[in-house]
N, C-alpha and C. Protein backbone atom coordinates (compact mmCIF):
# COMPACT_ATOMS: atom_id res chain seq x y z
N UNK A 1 114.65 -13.35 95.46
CA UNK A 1 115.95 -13.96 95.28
C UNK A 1 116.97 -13.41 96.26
N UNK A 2 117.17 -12.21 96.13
CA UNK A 2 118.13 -11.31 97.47
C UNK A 2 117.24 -11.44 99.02
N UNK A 3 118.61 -12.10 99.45
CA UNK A 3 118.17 -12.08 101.37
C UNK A 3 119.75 -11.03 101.59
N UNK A 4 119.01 -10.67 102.66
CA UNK A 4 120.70 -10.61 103.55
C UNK A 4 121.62 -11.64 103.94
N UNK A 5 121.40 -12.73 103.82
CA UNK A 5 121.82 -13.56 104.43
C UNK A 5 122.77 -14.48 103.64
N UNK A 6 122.47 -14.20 102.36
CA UNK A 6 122.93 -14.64 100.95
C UNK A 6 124.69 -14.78 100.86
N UNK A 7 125.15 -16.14 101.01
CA UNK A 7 126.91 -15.91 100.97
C UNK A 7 127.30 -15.13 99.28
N UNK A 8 128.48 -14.75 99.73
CA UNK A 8 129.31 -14.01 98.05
C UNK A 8 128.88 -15.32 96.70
N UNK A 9 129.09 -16.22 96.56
CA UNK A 9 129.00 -17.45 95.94
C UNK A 9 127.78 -17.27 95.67
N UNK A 10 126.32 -17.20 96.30
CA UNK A 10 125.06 -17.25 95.89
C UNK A 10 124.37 -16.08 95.53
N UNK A 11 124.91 -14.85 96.30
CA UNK A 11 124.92 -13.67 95.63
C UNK A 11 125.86 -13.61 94.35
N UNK A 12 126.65 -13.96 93.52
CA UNK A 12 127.01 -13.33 92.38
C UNK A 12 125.98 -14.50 91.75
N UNK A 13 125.88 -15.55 91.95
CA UNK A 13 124.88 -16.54 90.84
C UNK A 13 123.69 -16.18 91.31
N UNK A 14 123.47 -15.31 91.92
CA UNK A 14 122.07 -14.40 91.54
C UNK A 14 121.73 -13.61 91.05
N UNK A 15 123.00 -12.84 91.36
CA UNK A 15 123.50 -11.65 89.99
C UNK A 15 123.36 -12.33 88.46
N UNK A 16 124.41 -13.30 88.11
CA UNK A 16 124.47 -13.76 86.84
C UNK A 16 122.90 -14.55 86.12
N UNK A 17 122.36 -14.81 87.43
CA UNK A 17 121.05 -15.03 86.56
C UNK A 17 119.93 -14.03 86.35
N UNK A 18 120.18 -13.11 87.56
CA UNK A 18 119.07 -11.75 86.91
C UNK A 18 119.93 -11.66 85.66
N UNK A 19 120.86 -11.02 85.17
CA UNK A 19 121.54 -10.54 84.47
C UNK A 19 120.97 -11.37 83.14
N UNK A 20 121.10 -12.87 83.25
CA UNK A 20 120.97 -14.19 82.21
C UNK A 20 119.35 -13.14 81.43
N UNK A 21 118.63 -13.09 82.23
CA UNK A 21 117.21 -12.89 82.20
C UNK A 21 116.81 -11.99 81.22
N UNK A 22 117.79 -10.90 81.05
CA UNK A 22 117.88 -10.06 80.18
C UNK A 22 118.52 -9.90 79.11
N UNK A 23 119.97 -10.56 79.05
CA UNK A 23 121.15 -10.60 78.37
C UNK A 23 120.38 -10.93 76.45
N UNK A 24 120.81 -10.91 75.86
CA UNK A 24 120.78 -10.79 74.72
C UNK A 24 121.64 -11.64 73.80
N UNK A 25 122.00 -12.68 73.57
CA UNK A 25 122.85 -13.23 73.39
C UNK A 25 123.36 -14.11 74.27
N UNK A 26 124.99 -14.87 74.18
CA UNK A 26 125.24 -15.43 75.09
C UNK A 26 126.58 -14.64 75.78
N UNK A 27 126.34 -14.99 77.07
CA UNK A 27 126.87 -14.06 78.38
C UNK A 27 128.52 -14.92 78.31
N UNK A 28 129.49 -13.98 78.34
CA UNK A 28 130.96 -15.00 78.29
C UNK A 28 131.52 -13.91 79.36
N UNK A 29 132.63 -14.43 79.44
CA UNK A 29 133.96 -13.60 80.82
C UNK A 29 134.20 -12.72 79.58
N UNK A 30 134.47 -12.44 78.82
CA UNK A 30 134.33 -10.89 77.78
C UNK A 30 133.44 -9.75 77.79
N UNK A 31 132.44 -10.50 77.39
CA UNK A 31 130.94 -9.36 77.39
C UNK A 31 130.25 -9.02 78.91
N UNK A 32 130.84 -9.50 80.46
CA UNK A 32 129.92 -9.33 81.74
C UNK A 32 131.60 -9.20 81.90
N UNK A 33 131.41 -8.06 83.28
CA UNK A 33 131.90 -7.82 84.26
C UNK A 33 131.13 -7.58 85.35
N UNK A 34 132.04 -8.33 86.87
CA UNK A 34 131.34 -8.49 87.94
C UNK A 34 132.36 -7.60 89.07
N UNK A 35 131.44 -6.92 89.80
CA UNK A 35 132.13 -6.20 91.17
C UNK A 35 131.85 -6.64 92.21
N UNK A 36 132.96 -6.79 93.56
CA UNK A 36 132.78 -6.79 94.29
C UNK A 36 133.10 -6.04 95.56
N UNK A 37 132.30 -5.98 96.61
CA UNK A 37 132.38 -4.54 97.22
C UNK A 37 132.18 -5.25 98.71
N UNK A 38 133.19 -5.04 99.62
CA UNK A 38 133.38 -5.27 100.99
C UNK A 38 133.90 -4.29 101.77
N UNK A 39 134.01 -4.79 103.12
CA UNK A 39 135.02 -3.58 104.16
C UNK A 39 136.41 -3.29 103.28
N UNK A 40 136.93 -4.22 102.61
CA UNK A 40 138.70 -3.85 102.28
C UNK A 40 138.16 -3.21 101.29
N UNK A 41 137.16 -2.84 100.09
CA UNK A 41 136.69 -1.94 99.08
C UNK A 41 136.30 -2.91 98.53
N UNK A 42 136.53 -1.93 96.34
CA UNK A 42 136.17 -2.97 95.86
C UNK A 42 136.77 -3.32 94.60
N UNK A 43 136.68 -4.64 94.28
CA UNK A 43 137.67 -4.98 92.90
C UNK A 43 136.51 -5.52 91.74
N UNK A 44 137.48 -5.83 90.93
CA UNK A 44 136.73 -6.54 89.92
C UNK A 44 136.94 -7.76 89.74
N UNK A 45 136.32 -8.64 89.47
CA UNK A 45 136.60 -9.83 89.15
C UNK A 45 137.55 -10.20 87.76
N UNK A 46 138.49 -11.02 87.89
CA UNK A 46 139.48 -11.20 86.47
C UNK A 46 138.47 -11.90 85.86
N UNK A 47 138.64 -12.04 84.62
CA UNK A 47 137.64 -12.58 83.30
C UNK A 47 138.30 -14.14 83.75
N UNK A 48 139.02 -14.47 83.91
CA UNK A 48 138.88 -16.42 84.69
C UNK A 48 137.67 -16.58 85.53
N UNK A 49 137.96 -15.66 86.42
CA UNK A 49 136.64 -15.66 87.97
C UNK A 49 135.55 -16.16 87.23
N UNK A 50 135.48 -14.80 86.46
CA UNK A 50 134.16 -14.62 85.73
C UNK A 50 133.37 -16.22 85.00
N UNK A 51 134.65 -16.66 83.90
CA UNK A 51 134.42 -17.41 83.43
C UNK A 51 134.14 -19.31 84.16
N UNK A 52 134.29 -18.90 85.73
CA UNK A 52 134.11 -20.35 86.40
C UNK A 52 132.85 -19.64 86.96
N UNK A 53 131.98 -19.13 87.34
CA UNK A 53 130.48 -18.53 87.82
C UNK A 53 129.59 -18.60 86.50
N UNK A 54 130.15 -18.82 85.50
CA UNK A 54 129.45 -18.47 84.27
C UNK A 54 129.15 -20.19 83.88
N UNK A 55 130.60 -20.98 83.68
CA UNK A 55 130.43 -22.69 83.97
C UNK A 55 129.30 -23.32 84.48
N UNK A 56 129.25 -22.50 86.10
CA UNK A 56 128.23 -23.04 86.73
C UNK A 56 126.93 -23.00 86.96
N UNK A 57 126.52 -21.50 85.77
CA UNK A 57 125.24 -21.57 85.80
C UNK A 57 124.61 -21.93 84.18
N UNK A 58 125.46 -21.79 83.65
CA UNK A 58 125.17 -22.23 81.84
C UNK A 58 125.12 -23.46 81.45
C-alpha cells in the first residue's frame, strides 16, 4: 500500500484504512487523530479534517 510516491490525500486514506483494519468499533473525528509531518513540522489535523477523510472512506 505505501510507495514513496504516494500524494498527502492517498497517504492519510491509507493510513485510515490500515487503521479501519484494526479499529474496533466505529472510527469518528473523536476517537482517531491524524498527524502530519513536513519541512514546516508538524500539526494535527482539526476533528472537521478528520471527519471529511473519514466521509470518504466509510
Amino acid at each position: 500500500r505505501y510507495s514513496e510516491e504516494l500524494e498527502l490525500e492517498d497517504a492519510v486514506h491509507t493510513a485510515i484504512l490500515t487503521l479501519k483494519e484494526g479499529f474496533e468499533g466505529q472510527m469518528t473525528a473523536d476517537n482517531i487523530e491524524i498527524g502530519l509531518c513536513n519541512e514546516q513540522g508538524f500539526r494535527r489535523l482539526a476533528p472537521a479534517e478528520v471527519k471529511d477523510y473519514l466521509a470518504n472512506i466509510i
